[in-house]
C-alpha atoms as a PDB file:
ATOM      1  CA  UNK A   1       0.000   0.000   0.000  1.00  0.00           C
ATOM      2  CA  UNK A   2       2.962   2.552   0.998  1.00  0.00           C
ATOM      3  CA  UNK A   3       4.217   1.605  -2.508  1.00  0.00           C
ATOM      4  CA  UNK A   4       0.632   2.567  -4.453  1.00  0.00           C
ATOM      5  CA  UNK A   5       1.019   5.930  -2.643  1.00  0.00           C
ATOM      6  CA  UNK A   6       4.408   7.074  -3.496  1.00  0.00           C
ATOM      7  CA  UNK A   7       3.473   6.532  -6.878  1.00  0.00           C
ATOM      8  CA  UNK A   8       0.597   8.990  -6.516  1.00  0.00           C
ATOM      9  CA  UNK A   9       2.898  11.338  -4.492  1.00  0.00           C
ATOM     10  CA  UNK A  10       4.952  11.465  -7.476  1.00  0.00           C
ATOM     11  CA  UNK A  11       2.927  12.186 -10.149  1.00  0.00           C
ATOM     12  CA  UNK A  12       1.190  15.196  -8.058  1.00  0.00           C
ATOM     13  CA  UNK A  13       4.673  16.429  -7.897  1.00  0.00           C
ATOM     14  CA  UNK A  14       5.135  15.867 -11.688  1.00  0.00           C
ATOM     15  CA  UNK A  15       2.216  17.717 -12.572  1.00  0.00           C
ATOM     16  CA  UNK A  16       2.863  20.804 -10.869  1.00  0.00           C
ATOM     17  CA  UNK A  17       6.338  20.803 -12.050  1.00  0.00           C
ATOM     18  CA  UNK A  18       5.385  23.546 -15.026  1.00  0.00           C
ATOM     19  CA  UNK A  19       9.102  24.909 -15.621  1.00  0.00           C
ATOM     20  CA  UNK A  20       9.232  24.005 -19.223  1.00  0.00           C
ATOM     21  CA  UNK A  21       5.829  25.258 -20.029  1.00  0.00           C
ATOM     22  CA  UNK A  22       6.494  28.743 -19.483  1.00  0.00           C
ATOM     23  CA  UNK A  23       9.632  28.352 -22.132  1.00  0.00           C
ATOM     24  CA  UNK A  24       7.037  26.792 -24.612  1.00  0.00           C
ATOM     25  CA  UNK A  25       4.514  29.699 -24.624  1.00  0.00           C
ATOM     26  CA  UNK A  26       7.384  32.381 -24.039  1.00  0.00           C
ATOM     27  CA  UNK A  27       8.943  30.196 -27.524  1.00  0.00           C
ATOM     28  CA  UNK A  28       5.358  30.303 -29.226  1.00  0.00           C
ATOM     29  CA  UNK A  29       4.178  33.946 -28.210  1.00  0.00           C
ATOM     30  CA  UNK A  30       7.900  35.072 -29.871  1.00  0.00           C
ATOM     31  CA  UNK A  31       7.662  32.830 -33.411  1.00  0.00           C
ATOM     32  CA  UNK A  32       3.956  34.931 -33.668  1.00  0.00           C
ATOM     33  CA  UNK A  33       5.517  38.180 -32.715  1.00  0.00           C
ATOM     34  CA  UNK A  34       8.070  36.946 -35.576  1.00  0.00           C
ATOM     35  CA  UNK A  35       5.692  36.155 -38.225  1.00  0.00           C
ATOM     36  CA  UNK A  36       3.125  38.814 -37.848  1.00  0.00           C
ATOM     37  CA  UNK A  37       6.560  41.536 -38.197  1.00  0.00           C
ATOM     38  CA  UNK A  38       7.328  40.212 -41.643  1.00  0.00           C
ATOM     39  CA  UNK A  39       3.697  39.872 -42.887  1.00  0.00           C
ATOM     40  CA  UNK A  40       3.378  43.499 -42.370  1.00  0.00           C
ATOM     41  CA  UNK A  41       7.325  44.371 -43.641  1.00  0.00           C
ATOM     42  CA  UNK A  42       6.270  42.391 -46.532  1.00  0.00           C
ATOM     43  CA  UNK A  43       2.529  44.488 -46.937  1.00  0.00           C
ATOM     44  CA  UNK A  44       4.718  47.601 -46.693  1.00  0.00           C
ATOM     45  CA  UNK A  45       6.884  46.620 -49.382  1.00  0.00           C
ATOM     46  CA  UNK A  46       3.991  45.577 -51.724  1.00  0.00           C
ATOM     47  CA  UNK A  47       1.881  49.157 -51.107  1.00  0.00           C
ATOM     48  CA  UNK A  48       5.066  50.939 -51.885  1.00  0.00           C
ATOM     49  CA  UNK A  49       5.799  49.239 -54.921  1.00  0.00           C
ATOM     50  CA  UNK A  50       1.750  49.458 -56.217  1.00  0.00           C
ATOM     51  CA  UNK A  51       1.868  53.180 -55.291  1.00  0.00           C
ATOM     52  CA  UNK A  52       5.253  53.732 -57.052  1.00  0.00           C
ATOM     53  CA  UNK A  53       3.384  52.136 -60.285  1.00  0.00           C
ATOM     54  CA  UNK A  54       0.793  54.230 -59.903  1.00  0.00           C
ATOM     55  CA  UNK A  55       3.103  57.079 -60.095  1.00  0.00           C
ATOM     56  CA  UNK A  56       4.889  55.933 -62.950  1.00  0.00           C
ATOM     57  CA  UNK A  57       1.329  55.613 -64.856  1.00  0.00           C
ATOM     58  CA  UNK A  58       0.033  59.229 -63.799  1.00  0.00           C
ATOM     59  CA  UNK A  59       3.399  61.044 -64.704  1.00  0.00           C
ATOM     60  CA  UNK A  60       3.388  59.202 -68.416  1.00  0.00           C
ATOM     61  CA  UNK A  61      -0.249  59.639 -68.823  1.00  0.00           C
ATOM     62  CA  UNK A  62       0.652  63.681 -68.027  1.00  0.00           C
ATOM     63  CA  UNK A  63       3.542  63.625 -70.411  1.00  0.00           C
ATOM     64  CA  UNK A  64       1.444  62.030 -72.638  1.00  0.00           C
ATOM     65  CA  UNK A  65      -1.473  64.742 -72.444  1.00  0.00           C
ATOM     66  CA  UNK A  66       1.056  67.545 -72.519  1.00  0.00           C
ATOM     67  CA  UNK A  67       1.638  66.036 -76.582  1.00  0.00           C
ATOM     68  CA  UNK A  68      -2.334  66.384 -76.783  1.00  0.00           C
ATOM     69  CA  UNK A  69      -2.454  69.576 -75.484  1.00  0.00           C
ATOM     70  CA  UNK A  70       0.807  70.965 -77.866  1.00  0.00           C
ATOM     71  CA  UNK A  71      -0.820  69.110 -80.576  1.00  0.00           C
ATOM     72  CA  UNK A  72      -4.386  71.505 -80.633  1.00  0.00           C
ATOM     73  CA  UNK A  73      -2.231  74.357 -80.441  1.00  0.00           C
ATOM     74  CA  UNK A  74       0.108  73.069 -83.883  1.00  0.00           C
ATOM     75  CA  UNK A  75      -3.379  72.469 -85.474  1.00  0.00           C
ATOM     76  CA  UNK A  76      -4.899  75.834 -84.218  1.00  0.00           C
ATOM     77  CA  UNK A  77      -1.957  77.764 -85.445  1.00  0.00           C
ATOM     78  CA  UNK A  78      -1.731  75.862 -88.632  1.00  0.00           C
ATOM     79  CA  UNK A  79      -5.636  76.836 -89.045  1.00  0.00           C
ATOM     80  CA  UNK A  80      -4.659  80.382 -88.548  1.00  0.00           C
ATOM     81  CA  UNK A  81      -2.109  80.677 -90.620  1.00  0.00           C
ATOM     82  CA  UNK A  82      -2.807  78.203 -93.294  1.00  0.00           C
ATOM     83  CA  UNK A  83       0.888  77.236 -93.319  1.00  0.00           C
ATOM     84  CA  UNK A  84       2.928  75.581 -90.876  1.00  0.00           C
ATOM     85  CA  UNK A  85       4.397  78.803 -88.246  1.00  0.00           C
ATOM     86  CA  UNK A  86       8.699  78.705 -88.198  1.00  0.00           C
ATOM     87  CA  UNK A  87       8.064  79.017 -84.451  1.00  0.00           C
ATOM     88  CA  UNK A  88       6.224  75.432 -84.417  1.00  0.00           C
ATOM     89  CA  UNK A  89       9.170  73.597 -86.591  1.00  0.00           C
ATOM     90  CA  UNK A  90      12.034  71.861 -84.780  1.00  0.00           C
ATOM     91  CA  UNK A  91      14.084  73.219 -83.314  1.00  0.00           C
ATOM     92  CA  UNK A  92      12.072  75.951 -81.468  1.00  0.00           C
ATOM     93  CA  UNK A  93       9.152  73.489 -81.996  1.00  0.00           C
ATOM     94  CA  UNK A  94       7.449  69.978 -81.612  1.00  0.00           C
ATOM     95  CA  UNK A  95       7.600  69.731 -85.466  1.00  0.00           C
ATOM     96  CA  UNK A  96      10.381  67.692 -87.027  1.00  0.00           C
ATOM     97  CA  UNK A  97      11.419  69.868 -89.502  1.00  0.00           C
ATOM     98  CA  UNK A  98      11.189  66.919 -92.490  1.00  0.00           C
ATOM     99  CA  UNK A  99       7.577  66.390 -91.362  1.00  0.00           C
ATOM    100  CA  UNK A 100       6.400  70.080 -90.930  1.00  0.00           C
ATOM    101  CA  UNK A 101       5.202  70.330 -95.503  1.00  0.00           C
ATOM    102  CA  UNK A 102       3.301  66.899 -94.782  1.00  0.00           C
ATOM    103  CA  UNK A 103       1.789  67.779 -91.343  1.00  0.00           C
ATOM    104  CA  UNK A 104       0.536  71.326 -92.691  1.00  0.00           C
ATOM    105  CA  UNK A 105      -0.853  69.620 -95.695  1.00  0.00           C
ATOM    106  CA  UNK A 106      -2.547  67.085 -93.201  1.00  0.00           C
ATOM    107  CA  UNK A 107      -4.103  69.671 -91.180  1.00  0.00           C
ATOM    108  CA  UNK A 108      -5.760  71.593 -93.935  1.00  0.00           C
ATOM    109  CA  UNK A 109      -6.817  68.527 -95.331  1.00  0.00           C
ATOM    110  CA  UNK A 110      -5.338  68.012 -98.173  1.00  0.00           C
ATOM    111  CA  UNK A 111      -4.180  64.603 -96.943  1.00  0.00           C
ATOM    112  CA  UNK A 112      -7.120  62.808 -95.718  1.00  0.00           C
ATOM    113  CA  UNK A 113      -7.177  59.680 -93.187  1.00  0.00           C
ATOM    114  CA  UNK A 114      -3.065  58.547 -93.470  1.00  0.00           C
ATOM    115  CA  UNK A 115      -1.823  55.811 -92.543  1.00  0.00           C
ATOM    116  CA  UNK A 116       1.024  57.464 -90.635  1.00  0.00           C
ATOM    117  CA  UNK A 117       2.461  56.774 -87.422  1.00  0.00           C
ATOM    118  CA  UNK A 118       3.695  58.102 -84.155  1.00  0.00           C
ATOM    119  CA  UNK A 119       5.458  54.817 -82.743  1.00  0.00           C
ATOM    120  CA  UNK A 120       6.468  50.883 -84.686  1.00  0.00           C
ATOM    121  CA  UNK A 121       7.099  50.159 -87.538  1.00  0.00           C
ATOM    122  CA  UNK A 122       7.608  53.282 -89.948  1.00  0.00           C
ATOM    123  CA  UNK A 123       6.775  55.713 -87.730  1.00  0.00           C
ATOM    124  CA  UNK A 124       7.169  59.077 -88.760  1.00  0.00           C
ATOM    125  CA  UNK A 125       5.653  60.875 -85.709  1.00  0.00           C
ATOM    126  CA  UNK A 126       3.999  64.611 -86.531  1.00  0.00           C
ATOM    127  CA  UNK A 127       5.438  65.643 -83.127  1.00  0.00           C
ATOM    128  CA  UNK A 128       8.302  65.129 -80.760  1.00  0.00           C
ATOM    129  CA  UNK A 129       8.574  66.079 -77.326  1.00  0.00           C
ATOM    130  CA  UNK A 130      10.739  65.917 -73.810  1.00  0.00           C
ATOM    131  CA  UNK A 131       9.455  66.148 -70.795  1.00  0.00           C
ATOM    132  CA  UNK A 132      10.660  65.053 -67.756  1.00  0.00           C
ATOM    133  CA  UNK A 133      12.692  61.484 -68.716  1.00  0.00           C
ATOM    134  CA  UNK A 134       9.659  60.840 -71.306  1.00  0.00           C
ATOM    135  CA  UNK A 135      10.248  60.960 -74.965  1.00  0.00           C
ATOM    136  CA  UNK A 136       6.842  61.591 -76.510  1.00  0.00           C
ATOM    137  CA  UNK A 137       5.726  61.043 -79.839  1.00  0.00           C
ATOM    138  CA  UNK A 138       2.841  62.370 -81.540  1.00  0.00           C
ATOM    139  CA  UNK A 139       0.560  61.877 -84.579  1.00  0.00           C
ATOM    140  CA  UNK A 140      -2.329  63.669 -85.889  1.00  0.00           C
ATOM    141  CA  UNK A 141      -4.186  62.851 -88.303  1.00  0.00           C
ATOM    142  CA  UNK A 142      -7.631  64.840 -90.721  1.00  0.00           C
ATOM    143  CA  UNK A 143     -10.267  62.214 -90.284  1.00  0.00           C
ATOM    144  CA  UNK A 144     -12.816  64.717 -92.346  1.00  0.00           C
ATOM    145  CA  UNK A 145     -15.221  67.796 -92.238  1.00  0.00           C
ATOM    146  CA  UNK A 146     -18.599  68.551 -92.469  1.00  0.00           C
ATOM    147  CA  UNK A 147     -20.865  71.972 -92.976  1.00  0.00           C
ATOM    148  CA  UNK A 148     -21.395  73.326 -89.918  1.00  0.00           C
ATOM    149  CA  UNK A 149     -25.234  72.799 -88.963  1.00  0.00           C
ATOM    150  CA  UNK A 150     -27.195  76.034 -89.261  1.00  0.00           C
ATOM    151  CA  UNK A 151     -24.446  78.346 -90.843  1.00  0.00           C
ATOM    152  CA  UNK A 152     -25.995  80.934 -93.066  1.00  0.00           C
ATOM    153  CA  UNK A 153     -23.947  80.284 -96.771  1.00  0.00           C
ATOM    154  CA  UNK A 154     -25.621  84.035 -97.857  1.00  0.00           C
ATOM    155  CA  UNK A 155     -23.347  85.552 -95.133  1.00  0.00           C
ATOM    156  CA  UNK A 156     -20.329  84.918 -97.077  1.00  0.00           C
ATOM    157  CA  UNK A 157     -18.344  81.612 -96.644  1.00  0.00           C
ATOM    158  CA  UNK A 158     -19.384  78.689 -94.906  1.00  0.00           C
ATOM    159  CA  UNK A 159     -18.190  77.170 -91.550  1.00  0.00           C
ATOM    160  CA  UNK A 160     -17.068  73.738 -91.716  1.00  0.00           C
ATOM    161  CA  UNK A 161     -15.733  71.271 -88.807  1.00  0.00           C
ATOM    162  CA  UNK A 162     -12.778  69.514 -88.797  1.00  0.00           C
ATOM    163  CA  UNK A 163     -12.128  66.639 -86.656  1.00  0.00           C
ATOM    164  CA  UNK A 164      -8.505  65.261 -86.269  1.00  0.00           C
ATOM    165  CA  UNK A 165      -7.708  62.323 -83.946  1.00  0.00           C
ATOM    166  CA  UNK A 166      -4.449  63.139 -81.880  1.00  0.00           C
ATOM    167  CA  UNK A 167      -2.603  59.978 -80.668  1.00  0.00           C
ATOM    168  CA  UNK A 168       0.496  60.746 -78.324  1.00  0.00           C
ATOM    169  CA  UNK A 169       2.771  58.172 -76.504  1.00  0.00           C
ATOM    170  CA  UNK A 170       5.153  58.929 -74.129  1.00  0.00           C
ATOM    171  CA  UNK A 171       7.778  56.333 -73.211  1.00  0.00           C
ATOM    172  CA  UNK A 172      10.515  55.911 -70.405  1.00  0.00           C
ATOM    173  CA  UNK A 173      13.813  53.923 -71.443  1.00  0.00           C
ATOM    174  CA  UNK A 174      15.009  53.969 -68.415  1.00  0.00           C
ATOM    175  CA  UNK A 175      11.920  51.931 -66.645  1.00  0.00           C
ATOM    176  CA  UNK A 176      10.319  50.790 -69.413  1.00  0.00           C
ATOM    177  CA  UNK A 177       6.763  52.188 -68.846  1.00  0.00           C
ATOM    178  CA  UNK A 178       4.726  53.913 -71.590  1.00  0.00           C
ATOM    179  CA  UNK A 179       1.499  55.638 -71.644  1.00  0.00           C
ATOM    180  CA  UNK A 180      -1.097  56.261 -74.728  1.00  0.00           C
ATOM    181  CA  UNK A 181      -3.247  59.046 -74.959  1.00  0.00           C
ATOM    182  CA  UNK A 182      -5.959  59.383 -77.880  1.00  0.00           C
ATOM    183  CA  UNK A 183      -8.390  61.860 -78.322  1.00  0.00           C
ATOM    184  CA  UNK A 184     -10.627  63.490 -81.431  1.00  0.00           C
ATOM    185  CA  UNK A 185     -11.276  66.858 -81.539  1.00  0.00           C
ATOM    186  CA  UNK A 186     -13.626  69.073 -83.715  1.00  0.00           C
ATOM    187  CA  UNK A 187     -12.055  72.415 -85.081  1.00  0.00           C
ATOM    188  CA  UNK A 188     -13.851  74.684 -86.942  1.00  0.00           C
ATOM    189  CA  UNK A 189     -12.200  76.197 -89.147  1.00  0.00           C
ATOM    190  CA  UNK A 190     -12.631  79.791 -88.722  1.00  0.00           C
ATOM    191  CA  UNK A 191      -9.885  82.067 -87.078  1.00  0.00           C
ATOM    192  CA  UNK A 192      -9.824  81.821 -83.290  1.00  0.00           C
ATOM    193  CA  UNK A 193     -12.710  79.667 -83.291  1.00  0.00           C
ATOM    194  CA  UNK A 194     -10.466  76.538 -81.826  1.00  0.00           C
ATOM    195  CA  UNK A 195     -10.606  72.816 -80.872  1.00  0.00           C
ATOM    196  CA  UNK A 196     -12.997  71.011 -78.566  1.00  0.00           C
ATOM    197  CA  UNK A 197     -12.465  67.467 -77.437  1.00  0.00           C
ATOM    198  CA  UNK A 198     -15.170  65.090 -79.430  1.00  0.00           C
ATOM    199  CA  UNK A 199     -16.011  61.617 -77.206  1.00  0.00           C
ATOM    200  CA  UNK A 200     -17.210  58.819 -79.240  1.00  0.00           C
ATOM    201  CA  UNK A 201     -16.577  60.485 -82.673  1.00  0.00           C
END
């Protein structure tokens, strides 16, 4: 009997003996601490790339628009003047100067729907442009005109709308991004009448 209770005895004692539990959860709660850290490092990392991407995107889509917005004012100007300006012909200008004779006769619409482009294979862009580390090309192109609606042709001579399609890319060599940009815009072709963006034209 003396022998059934020291066996009891003992394993009361080795149940409250507890000093390797404490190392076990101390062990445990520090491996979660461990993990949790380099989930977020590793969330951090991933937001700062996306937003970094993001940037990339909004500064060539800017660069890109800046083309656009040079591009109204080459076919406003070229309107005006029915010739090409000096001040819009490389190197003051956007206009490479063995494209300016084409691009004039484009805008008054002599040349009609070309086949011309800004970027691949034989590209001959209507417009050139650096801004920031982006080298942007342009191309516009006369898609056609049409009477303006309700002009009066007794009043003398009559208003006609011009819609060109402006397609600008602006490209980064040194990461590789590029952003397109294309928009139509009606023009009528009367002196400082200007451009308006067309949607779904």
């Amino acid at each position: 009997m003396t022998m059934h209770h020291t066996n009891i005895a003992g394993l009361v004692r080795m149940g409250r003996d507890e000093r390797g539990a404490s190392f076990m959860t101390v062990m445990i709660l520090t491996l979660m601490t461990g993990v949790l850290g380099v989930a977020a490092l590793t969330m951090t990392g991933l937001e700062n790339s996306m937003a970094g991407a993001v940037r990339m995107v909004e500064e060539g889509t800017h660069a890109a628009e800046s083309c656009v917005g040079t591009a109204v004012r080459v076919i406003n100007m070229t309107l005006d003047d029915t010739a090409m300006p000096a001040t819009l012909i490389a190197p003051q200008g956007p206009v490479p100067a063995l494209n300016a004779a084409f691009l004039s006769q484009e805008i008054n619409g002599a040349l009609r729907n070309n086949p011309d482009v800004a970027i691949g294979a034989g590209n001959a862009p209507n417009l050139t442009m650096n801004v920031n580390n982006y080298i942007i090309n342009g191309d516009i192109d006369f898609l056609y005109s049409k009477q303006r609606m309700g002009d009066d042709l007794t009043g003398g001579e009559p208003a006609f709308d011009q819609f060109y399609r402006v397609d600008c890319t602006a490209a980064n060599a040194a990461t590789g991004s590029a952003s397109r940009v294309i928009v139509t815009f009606d023009c009528l072709q009367k002196t400082g009448e200007g451009c308006k963006g067309r949607g779904g034209v």
